[in-house]
PDB file of N, CA and C in Angstrom:
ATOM      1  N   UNK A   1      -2.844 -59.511 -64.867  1.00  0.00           N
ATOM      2  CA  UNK A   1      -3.986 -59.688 -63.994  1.00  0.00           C
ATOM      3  C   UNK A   1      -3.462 -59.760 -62.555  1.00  0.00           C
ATOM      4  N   UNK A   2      -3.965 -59.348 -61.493  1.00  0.00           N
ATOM      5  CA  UNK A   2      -3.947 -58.973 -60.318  1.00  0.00           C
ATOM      6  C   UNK A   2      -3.891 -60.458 -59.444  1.00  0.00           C
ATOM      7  N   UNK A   3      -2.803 -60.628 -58.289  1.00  0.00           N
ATOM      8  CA  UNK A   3      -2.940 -61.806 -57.811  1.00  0.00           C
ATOM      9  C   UNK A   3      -4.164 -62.018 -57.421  1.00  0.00           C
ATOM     10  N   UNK A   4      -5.131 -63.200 -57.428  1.00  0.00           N
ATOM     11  CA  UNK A   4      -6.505 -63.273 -56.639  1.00  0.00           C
ATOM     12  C   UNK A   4      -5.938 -64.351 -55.164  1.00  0.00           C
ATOM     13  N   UNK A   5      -6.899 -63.725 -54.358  1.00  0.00           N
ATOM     14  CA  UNK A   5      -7.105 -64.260 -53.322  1.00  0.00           C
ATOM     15  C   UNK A   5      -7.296 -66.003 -53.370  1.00  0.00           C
ATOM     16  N   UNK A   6      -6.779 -66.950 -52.398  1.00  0.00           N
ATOM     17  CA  UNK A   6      -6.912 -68.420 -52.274  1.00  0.00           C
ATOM     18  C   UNK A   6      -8.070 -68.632 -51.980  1.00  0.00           C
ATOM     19  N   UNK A   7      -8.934 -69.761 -51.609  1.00  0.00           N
ATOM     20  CA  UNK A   7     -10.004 -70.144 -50.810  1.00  0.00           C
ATOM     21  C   UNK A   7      -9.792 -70.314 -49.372  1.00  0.00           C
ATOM     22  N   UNK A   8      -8.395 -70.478 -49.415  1.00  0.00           N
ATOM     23  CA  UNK A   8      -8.017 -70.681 -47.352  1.00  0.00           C
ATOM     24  C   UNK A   8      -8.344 -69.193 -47.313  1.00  0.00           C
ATOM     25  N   UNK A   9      -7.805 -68.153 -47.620  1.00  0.00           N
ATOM     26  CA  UNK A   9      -8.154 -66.629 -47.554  1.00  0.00           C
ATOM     27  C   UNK A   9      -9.151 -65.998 -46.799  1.00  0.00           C
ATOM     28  N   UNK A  10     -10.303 -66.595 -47.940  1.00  0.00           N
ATOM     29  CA  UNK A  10     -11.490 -66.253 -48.471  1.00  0.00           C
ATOM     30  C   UNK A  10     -12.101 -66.621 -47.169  1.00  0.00           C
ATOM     31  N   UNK A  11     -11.912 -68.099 -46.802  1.00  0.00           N
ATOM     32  CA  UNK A  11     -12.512 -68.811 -45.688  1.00  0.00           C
ATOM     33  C   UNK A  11     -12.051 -68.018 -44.670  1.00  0.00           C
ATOM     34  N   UNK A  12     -11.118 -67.463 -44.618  1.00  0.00           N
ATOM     35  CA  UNK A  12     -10.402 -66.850 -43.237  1.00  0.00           C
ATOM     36  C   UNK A  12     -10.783 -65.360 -42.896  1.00  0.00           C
ATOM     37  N   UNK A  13     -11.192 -64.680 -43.861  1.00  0.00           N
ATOM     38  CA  UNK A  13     -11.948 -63.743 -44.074  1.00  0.00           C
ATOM     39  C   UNK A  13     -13.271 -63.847 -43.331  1.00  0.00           C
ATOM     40  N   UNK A  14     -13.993 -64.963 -43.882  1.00  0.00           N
ATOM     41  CA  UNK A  14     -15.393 -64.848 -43.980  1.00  0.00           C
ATOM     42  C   UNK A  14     -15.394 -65.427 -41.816  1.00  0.00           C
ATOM     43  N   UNK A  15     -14.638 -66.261 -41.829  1.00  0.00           N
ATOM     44  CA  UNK A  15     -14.767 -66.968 -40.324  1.00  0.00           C
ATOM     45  C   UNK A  15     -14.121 -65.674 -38.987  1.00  0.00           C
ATOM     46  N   UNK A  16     -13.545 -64.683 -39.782  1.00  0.00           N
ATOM     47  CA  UNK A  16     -12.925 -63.432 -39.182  1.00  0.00           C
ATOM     48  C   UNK A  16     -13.618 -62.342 -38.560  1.00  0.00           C
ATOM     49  N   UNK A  17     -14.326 -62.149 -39.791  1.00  0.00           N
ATOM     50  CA  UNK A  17     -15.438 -61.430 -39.874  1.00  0.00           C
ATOM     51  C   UNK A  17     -16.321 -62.115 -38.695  1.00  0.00           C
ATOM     52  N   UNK A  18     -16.976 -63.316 -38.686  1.00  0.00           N
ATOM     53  CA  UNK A  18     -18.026 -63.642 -37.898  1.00  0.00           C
ATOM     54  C   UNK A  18     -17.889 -63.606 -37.031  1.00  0.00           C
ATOM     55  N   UNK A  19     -16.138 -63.975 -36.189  1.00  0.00           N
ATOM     56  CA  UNK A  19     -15.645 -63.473 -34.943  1.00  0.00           C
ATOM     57  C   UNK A  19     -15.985 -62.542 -34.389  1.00  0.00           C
ATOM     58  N   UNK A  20     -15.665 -61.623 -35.190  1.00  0.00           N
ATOM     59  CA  UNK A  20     -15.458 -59.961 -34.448  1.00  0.00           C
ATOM     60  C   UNK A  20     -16.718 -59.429 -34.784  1.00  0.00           C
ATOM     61  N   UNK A  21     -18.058 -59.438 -35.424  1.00  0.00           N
ATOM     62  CA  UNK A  21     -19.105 -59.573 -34.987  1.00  0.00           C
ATOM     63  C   UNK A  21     -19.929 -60.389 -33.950  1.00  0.00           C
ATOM     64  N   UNK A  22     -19.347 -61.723 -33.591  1.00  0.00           N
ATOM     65  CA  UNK A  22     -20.168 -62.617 -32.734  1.00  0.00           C
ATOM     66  C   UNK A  22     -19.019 -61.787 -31.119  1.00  0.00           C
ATOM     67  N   UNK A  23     -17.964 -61.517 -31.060  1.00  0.00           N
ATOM     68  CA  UNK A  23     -17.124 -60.605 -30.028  1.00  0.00           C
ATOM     69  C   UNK A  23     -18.342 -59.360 -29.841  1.00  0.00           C
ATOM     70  N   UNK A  24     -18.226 -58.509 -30.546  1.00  0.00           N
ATOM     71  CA  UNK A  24     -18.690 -57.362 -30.500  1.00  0.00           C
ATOM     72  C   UNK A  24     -20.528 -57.383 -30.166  1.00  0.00           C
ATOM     73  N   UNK A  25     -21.009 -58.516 -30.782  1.00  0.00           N
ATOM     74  CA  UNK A  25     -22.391 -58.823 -30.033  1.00  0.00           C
ATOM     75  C   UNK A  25     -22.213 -59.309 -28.800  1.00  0.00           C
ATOM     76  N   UNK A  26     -21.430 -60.252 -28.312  1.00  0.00           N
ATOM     77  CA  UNK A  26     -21.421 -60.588 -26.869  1.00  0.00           C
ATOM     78  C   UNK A  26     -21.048 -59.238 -25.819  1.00  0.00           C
ATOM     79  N   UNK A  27     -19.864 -58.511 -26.573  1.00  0.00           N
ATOM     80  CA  UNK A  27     -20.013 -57.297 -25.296  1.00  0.00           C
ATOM     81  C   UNK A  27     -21.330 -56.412 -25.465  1.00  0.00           C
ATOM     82  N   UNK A  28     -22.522 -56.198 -26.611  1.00  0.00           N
ATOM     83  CA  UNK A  28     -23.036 -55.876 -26.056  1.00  0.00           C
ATOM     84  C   UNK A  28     -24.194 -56.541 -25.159  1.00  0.00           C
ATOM     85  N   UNK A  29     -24.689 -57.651 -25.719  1.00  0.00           N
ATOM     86  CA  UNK A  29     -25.799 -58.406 -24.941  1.00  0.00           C
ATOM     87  C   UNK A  29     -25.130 -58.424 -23.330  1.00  0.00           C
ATOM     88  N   UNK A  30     -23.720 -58.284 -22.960  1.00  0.00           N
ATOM     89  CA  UNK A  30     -23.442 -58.415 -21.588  1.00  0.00           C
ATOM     90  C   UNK A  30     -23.984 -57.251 -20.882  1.00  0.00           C
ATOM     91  N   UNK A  31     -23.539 -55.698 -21.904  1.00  0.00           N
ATOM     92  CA  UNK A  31     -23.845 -54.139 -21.275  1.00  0.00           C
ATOM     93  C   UNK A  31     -25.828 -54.204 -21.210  1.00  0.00           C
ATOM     94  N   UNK A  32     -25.987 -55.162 -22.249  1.00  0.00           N
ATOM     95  CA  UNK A  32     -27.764 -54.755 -22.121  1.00  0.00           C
ATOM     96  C   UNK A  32     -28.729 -55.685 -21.394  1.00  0.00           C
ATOM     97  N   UNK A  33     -28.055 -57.084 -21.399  1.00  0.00           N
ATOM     98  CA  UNK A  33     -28.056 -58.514 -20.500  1.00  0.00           C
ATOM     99  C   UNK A  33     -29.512 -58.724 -21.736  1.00  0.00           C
ATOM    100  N   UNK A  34     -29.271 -58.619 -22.603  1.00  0.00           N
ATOM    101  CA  UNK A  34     -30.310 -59.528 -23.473  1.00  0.00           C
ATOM    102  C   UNK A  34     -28.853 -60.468 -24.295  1.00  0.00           C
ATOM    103  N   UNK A  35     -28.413 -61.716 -23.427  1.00  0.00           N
ATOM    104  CA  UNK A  35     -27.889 -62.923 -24.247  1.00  0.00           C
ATOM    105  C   UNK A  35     -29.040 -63.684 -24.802  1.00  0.00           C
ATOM    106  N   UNK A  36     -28.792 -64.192 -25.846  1.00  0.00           N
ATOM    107  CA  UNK A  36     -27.641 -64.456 -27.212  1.00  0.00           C
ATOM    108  C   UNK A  36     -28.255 -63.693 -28.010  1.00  0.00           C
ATOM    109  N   UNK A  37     -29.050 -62.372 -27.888  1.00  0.00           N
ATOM    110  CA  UNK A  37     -29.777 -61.726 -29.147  1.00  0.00           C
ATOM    111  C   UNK A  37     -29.138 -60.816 -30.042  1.00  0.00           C
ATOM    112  N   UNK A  38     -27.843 -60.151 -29.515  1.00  0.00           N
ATOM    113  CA  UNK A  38     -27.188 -59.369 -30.296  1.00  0.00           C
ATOM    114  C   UNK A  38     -25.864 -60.243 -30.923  1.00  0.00           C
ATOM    115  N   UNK A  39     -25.477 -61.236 -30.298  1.00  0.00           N
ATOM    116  CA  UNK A  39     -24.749 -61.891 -30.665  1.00  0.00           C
ATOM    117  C   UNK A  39     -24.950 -63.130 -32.352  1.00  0.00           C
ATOM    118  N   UNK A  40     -26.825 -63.422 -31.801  1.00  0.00           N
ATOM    119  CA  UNK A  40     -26.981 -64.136 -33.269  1.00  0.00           C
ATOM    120  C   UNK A  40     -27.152 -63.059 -34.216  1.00  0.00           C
ATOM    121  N   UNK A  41     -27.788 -61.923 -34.055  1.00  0.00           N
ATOM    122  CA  UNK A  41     -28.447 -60.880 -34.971  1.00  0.00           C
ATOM    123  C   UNK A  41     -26.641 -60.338 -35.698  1.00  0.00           C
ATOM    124  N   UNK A  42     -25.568 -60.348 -35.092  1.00  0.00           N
ATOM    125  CA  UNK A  42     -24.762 -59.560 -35.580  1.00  0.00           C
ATOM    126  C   UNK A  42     -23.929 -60.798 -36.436  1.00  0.00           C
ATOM    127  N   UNK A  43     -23.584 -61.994 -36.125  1.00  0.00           N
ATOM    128  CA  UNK A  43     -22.989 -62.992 -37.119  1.00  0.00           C
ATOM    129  C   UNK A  43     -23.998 -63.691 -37.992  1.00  0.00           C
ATOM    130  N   UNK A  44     -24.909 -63.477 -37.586  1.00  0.00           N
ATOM    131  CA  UNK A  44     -25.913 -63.903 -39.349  1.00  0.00           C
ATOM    132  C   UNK A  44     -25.718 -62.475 -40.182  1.00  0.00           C
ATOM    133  N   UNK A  45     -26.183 -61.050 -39.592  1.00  0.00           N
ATOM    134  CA  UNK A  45     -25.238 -60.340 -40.790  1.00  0.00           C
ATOM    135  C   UNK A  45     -24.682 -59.708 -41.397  1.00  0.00           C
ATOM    136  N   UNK A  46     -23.201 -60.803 -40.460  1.00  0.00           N
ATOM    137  CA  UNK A  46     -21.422 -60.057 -40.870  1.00  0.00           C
ATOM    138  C   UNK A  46     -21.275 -61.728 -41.973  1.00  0.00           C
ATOM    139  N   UNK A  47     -22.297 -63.011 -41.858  1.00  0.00           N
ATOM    140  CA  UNK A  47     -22.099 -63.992 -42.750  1.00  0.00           C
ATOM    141  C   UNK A  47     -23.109 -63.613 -44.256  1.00  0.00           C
ATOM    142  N   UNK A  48     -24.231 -63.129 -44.143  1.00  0.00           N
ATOM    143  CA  UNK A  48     -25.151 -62.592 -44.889  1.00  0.00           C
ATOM    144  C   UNK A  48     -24.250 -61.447 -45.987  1.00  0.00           C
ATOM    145  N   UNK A  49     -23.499 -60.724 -44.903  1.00  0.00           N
ATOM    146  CA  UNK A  49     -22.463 -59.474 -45.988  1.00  0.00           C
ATOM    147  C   UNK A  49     -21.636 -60.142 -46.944  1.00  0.00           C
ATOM    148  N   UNK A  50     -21.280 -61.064 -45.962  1.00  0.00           N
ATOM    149  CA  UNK A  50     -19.659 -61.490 -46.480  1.00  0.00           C
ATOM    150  C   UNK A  50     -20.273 -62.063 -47.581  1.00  0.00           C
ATOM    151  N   UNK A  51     -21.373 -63.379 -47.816  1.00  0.00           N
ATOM    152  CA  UNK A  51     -21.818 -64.256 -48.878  1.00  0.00           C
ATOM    153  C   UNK A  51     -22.224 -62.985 -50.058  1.00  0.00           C
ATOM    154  N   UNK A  52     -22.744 -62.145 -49.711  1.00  0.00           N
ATOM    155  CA  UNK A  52     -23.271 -61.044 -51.086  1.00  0.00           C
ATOM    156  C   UNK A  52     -22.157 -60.726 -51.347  1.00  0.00           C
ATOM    157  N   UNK A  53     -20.886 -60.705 -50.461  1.00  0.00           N
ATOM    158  CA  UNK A  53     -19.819 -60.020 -51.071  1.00  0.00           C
ATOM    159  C   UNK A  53     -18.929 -60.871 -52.215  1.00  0.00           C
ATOM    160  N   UNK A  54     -18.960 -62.284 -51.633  1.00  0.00           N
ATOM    161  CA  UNK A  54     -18.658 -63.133 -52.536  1.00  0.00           C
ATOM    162  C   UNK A  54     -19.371 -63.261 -53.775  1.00  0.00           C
ATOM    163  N   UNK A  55     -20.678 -63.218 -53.398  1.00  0.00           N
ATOM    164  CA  UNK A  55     -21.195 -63.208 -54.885  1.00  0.00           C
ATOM    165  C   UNK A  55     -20.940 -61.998 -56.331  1.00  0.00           C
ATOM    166  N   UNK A  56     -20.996 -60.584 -55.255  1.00  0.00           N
ATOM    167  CA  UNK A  56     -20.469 -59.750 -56.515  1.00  0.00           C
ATOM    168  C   UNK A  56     -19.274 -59.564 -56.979  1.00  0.00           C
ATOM    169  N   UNK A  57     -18.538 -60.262 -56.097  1.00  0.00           N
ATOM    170  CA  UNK A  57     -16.816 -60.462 -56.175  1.00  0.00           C
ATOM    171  C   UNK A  57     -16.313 -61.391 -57.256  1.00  0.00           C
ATOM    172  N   UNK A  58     -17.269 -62.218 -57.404  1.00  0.00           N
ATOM    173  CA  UNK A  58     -17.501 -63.390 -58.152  1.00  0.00           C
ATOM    174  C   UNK A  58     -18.037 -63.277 -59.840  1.00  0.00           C
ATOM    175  N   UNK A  59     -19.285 -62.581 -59.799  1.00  0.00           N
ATOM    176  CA  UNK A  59     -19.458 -62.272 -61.014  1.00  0.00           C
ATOM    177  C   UNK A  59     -18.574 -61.155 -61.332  1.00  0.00           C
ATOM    178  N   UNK A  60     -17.917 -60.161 -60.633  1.00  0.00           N
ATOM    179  CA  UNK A  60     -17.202 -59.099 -61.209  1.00  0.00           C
ATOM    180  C   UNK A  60     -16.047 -59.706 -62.244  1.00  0.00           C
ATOM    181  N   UNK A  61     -15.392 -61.000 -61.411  1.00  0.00           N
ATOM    182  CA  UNK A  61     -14.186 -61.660 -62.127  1.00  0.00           C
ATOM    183  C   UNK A  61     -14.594 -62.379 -63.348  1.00  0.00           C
ATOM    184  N   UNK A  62     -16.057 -63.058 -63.458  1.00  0.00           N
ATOM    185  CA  UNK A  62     -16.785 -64.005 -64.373  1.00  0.00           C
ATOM    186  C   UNK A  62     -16.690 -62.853 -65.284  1.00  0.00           C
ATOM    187  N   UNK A  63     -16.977 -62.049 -65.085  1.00  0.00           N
ATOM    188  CA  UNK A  63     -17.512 -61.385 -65.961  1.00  0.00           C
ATOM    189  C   UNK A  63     -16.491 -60.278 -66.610  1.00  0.00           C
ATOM    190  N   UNK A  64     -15.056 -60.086 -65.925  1.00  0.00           N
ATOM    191  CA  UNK A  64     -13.815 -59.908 -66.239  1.00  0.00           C
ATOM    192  C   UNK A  64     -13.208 -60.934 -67.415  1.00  0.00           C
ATOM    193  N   UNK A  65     -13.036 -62.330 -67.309  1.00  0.00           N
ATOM    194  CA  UNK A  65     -12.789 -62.955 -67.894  1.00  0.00           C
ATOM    195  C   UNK A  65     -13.256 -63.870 -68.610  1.00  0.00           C
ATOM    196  N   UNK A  66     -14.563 -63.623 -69.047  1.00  0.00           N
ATOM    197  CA  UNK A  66     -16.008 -63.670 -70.154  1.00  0.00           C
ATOM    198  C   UNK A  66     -15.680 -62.648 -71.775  1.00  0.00           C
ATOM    199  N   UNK A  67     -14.918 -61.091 -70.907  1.00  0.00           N
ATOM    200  CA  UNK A  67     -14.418 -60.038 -71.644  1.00  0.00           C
ATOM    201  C   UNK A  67     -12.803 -60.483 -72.262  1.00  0.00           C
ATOM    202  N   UNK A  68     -12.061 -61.215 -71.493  1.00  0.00           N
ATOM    203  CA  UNK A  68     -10.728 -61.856 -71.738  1.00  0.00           C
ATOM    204  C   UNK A  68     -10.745 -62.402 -72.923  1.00  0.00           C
ATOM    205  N   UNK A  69     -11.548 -63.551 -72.610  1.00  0.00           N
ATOM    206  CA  UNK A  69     -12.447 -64.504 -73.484  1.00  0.00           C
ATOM    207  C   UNK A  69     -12.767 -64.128 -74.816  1.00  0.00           C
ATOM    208  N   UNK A  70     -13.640 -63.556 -74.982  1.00  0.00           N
ATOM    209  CA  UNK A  70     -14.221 -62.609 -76.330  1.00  0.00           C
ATOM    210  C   UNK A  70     -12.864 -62.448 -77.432  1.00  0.00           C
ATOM    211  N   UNK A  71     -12.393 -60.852 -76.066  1.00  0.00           N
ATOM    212  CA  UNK A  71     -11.210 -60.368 -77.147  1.00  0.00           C
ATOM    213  C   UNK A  71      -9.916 -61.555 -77.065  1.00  0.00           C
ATOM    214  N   UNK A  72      -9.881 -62.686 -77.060  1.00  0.00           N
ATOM    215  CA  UNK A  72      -8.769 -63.496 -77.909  1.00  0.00           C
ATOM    216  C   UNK A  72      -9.623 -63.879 -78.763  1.00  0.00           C
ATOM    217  N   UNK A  73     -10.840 -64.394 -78.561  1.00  0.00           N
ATOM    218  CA  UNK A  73     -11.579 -65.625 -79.846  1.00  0.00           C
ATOM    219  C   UNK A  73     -11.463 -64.307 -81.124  1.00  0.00           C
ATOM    220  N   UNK A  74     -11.876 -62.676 -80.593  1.00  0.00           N
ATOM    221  CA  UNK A  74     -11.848 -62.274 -82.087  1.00  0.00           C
ATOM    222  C   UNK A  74     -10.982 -61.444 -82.668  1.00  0.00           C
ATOM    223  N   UNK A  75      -9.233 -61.613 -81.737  1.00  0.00           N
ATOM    224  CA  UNK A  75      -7.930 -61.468 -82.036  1.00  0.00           C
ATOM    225  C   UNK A  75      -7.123 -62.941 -83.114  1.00  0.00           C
ATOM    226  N   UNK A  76      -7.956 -63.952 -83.375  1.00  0.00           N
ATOM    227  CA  UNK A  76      -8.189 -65.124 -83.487  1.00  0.00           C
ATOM    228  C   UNK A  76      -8.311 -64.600 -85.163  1.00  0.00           C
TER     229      UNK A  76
END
């Protein structure tokens, strides 16, 4: 099985992400001078992505090792 990612990671990922969307909204609300509207609209969702991403990331593995599961109980 494939190393998985930590939760410091995961967290560092997800707080990374919101950076360089909440960056990339501030240069533009500066070029269009509508502050803070592109800046909230773009880190609610680069946090909105990231959480769906966790979630299918999540059942993909549940559901990886649900299948693990099975075939020992009926190697058993």
């Amino acid at each position: 099985m494939p190393a998985q990612p930590d939760s410091l990671s995961r967290g560092m990922e997800i707080a990374g992400t919101a950076l360089v969307f909440f960056v990339l909204g501030w240069f533009i609300d500066r070029r269009v001078e509508t502050t803070p509207l592109f800046m909230i609209v773009f880190v609610v969702v680069a946090l909105v992505a990231q959480f769906v991403k966790l979630y299918y990331v999540y059942n993909a593995q549940m559901s990886q090792l649900e299948a693990e599961r099975r075939e020992t109980a009926r190697a058993r």
